[in-house]
C-alpha atoms as a PDB file:
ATOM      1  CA  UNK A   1       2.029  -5.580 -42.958  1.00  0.00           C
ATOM      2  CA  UNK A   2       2.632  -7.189 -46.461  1.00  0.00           C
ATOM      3  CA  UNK A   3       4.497  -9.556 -47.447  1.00  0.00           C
ATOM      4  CA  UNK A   4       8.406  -8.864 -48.183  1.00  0.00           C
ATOM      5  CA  UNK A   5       7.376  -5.662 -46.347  1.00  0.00           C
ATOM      6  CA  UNK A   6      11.099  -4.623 -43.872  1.00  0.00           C
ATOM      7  CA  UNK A   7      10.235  -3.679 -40.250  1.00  0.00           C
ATOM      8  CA  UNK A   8      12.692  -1.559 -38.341  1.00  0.00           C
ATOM      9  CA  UNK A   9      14.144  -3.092 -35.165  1.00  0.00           C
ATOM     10  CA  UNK A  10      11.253  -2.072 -32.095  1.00  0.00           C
ATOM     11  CA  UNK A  11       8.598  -1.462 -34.432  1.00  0.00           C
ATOM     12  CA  UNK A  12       4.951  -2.319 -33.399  1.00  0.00           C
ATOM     13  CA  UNK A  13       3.885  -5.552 -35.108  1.00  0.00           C
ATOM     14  CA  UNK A  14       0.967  -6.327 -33.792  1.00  0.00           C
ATOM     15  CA  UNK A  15      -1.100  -7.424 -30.792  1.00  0.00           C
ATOM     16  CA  UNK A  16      -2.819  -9.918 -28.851  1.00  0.00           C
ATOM     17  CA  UNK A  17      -5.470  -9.775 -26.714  1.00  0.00           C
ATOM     18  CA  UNK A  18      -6.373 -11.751 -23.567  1.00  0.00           C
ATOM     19  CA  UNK A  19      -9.897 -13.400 -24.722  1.00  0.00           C
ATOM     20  CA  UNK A  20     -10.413 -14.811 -21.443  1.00  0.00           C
ATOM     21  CA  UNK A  21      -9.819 -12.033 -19.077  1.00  0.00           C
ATOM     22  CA  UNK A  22      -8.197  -8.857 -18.565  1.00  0.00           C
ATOM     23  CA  UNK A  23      -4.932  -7.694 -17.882  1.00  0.00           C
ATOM     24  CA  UNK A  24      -3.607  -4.615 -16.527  1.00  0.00           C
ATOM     25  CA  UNK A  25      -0.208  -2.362 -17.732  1.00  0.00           C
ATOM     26  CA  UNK A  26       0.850  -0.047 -15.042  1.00  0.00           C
ATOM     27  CA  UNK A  27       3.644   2.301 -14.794  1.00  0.00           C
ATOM     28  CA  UNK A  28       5.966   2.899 -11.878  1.00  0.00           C
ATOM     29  CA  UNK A  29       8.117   5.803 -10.752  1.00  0.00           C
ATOM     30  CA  UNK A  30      12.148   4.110 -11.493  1.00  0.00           C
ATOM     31  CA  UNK A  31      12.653   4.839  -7.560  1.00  0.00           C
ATOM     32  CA  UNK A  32      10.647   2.021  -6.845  1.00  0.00           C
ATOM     33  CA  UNK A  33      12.207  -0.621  -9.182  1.00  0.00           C
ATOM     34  CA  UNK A  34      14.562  -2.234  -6.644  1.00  0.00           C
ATOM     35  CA  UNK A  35      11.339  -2.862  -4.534  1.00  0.00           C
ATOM     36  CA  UNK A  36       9.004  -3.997  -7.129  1.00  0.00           C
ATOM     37  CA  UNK A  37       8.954  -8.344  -7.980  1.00  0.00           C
ATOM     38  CA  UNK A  38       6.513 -11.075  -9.796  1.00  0.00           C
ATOM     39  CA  UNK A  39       3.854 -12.573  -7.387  1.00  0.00           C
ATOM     40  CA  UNK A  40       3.523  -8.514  -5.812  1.00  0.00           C
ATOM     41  CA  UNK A  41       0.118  -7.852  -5.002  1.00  0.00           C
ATOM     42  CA  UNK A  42      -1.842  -4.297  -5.417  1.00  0.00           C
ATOM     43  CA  UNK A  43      -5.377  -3.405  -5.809  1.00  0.00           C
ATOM     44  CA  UNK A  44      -7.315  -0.839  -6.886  1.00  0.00           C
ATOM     45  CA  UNK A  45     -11.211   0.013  -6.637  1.00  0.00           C
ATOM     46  CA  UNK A  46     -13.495   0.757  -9.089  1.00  0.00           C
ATOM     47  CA  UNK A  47     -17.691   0.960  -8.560  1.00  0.00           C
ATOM     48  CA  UNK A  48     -17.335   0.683  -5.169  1.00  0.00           C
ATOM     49  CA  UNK A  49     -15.316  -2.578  -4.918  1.00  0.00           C
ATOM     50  CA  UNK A  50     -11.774  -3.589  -4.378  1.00  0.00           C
ATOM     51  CA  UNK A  51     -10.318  -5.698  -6.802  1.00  0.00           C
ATOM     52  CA  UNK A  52      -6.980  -7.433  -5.943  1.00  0.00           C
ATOM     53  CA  UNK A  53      -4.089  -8.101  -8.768  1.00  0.00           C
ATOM     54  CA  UNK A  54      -1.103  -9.733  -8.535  1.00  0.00           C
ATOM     55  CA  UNK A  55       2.183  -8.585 -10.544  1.00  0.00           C
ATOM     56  CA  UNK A  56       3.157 -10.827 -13.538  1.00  0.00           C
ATOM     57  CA  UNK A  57       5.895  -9.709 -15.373  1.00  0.00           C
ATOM     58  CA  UNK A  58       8.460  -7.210 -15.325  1.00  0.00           C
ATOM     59  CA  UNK A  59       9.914  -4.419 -18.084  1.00  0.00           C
ATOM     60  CA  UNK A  60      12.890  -3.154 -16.526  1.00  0.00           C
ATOM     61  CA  UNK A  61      13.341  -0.757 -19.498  1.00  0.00           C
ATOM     62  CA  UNK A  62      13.358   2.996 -17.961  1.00  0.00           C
ATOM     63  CA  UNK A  63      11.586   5.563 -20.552  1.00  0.00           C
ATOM     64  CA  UNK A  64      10.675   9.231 -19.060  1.00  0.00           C
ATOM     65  CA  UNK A  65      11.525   8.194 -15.604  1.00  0.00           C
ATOM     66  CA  UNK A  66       9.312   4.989 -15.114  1.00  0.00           C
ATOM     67  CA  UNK A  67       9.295   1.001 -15.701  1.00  0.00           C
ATOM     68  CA  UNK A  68       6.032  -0.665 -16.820  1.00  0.00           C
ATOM     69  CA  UNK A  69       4.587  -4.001 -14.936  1.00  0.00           C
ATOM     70  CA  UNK A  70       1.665  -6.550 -15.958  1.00  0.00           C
ATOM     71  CA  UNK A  71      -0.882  -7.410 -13.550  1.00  0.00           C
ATOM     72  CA  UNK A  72      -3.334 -10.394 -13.700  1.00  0.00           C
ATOM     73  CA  UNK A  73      -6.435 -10.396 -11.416  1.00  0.00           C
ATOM     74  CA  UNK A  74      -5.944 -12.318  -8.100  1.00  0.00           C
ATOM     75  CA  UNK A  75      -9.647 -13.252  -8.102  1.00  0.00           C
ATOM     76  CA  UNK A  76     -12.857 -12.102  -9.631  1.00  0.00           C
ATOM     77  CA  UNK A  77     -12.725  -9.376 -12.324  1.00  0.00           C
ATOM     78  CA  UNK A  78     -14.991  -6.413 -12.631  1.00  0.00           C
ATOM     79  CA  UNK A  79     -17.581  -6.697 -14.814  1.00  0.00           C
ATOM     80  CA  UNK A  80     -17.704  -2.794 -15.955  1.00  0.00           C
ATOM     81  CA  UNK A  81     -13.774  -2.534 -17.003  1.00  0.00           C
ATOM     82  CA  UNK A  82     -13.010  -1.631 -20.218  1.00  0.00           C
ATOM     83  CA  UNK A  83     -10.403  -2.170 -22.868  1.00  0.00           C
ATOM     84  CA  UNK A  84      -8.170   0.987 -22.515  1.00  0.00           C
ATOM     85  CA  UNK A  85      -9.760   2.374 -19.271  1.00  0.00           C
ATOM     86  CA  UNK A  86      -7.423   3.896 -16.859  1.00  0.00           C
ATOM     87  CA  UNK A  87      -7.454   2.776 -12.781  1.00  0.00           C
ATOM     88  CA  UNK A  88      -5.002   3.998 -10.134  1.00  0.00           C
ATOM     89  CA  UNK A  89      -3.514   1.075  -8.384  1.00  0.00           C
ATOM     90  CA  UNK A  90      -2.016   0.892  -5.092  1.00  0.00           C
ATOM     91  CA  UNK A  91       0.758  -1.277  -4.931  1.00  0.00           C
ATOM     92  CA  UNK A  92       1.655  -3.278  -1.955  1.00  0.00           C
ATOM     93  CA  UNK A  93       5.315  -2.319  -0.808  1.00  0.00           C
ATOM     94  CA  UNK A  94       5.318  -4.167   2.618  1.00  0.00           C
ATOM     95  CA  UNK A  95       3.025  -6.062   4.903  1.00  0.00           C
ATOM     96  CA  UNK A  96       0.830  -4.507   7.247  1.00  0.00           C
ATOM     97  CA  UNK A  97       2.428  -3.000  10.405  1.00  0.00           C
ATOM     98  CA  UNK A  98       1.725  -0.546  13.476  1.00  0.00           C
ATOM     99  CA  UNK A  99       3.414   2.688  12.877  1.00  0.00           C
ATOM    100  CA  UNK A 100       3.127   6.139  14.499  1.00  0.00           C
ATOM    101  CA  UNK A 101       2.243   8.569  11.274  1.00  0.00           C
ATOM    102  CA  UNK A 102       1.403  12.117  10.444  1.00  0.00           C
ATOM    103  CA  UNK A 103      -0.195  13.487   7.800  1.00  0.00           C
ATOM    104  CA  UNK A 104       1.547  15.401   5.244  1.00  0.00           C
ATOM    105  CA  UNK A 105       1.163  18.992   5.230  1.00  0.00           C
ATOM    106  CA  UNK A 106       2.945  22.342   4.706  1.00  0.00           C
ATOM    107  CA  UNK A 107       5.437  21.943   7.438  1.00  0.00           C
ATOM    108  CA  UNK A 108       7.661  19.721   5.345  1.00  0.00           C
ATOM    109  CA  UNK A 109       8.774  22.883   3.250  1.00  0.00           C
ATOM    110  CA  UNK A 110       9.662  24.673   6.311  1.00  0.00           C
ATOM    111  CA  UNK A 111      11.168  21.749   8.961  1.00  0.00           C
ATOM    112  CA  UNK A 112      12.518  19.212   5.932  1.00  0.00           C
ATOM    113  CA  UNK A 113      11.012  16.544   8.353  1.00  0.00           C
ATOM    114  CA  UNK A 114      13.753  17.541  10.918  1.00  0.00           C
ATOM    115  CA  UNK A 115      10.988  19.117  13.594  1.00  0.00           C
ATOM    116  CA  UNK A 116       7.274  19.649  14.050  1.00  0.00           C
ATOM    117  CA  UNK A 117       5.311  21.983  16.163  1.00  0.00           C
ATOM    118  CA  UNK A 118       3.751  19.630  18.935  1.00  0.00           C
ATOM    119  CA  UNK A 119       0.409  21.222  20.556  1.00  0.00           C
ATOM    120  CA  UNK A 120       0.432  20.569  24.796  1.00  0.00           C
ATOM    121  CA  UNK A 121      -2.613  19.221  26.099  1.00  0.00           C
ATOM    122  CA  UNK A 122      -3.776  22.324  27.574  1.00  0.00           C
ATOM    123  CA  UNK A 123      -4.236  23.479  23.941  1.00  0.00           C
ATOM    124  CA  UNK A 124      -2.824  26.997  24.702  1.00  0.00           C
ATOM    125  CA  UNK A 125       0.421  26.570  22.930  1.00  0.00           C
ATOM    126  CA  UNK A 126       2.568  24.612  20.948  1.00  0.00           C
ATOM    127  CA  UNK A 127       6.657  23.985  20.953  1.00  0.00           C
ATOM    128  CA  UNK A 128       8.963  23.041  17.961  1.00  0.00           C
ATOM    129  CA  UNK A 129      10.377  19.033  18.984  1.00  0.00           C
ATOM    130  CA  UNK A 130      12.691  17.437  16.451  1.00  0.00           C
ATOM    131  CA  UNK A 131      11.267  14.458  14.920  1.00  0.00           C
ATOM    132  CA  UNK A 132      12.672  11.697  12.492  1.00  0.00           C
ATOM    133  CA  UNK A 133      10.545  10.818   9.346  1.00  0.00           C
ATOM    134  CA  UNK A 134      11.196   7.570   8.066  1.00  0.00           C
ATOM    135  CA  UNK A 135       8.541   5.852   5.012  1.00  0.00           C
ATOM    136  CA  UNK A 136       6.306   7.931   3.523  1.00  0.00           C
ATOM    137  CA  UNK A 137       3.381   7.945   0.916  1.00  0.00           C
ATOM    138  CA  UNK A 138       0.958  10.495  -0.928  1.00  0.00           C
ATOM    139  CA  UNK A 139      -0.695  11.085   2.414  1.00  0.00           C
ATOM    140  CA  UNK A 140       1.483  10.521   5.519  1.00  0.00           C
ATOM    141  CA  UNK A 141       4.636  10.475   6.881  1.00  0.00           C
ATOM    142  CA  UNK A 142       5.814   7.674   9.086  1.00  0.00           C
ATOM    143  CA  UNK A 143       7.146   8.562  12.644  1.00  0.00           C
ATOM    144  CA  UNK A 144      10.440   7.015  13.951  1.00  0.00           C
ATOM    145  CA  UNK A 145      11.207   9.447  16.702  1.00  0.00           C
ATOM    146  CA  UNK A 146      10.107  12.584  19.137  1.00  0.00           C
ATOM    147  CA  UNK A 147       6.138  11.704  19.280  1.00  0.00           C
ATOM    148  CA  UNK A 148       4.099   9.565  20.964  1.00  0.00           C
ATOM    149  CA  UNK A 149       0.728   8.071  20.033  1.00  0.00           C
ATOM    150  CA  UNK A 150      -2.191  10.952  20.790  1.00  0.00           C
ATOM    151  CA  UNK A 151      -0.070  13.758  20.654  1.00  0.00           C
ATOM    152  CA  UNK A 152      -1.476  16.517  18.469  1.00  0.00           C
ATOM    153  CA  UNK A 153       0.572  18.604  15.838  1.00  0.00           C
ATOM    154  CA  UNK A 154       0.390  21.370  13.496  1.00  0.00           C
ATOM    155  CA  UNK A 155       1.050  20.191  10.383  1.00  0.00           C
ATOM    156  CA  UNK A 156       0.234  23.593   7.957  1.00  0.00           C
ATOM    157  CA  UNK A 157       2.717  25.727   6.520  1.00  0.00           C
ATOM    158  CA  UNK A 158       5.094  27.130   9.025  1.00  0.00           C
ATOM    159  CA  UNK A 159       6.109  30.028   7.098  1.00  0.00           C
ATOM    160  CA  UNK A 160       4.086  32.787   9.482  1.00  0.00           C
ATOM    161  CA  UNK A 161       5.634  31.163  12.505  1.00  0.00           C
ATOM    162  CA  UNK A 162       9.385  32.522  11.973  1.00  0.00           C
ATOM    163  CA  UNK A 163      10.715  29.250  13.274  1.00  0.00           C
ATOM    164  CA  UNK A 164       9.927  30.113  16.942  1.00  0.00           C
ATOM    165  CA  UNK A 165      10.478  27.534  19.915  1.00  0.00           C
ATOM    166  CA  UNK A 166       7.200  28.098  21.392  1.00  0.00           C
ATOM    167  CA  UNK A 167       3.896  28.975  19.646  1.00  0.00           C
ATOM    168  CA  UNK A 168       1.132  30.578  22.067  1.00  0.00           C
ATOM    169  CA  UNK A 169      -2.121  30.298  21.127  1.00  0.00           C
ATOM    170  CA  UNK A 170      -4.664  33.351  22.017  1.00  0.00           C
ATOM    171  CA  UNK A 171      -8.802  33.356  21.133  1.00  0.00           C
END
């Protein structure tokens, strides 16, 4: 900048650094932004450790469909993170709790989470059950209804299967 130098209105000025530490800019998907506060913890790992962070501050501006938070380090920092290095962080939506999940597969195309093929003990066939998916992440489905814990399923692409009741397996 010089001086008597105009600026338009959201123009970058400048920037300060953290001497002291680190801190971390993360974007969100806007779906989560109802569910997303200050004090929030996430992690992520990086050389083999997990390092724990804890949401700081909030930009509630939307821009190609996600929000940006800050997160300070809720403990000790890593020693080998670098000044524009990218992590993937796992943010912490809910406490910890016992729930009955699948992992997610092909049949979701097929079934829309409405049914699953369920293989009997006897492992000679399997029949379609409804089921009711309720939370869900990059790699499982939570189970509300029509399993129970142990119970095996097929959880590949159902598009061979013709949407059949029962499935019989032969060797």
């Amino acid at each position: 900048m010089e001086i008597g130098e105009t600026k338009s209105a959201g123009e970058h000025l400048g920037q300060i650094d953290m001497m002291d530490g680190f801190k971390l800019r993360a974007s969100i998907d806007e779906r989560y932004i109802s569910r997303v506060f200050t004090g929030q913890k996430a992690e992520f790992d990086l050389g083999g450790k997990v390092y724990s962070l804890e949401i700081s501050k909030i930009y509630t501006d939307v821009a190609n469909g996600s929000f940006q938070v800050d997160l300070l380090f809720d403990g000790p920092e890593p020693d080998d993170i670098k000044r524009g290095q990218t992590v993937q962080l796992r943010v912490q939506f809910s406490g910890a709790n016992d729930a009955l999940i699948v992992r997610r597969g092909g049949f979701f195309q097929e079934t829309g989470g409405n049914w699953i093929y369920v293989i009997d003990p006897s492992n000679k066939y399997a029949v379609k059950r409804s089921i009711k998916i309720g939370r869900q992440n990059t790699n499982n489905y939570e189970l509300l209804e029509g399993l129970e814990a142990g119970e095996q399923v097929i959880i590949s692409s159902y598009d061979s299967f013709g949407g059949k009741e029962k499935l019989i397996f032969r060797n």
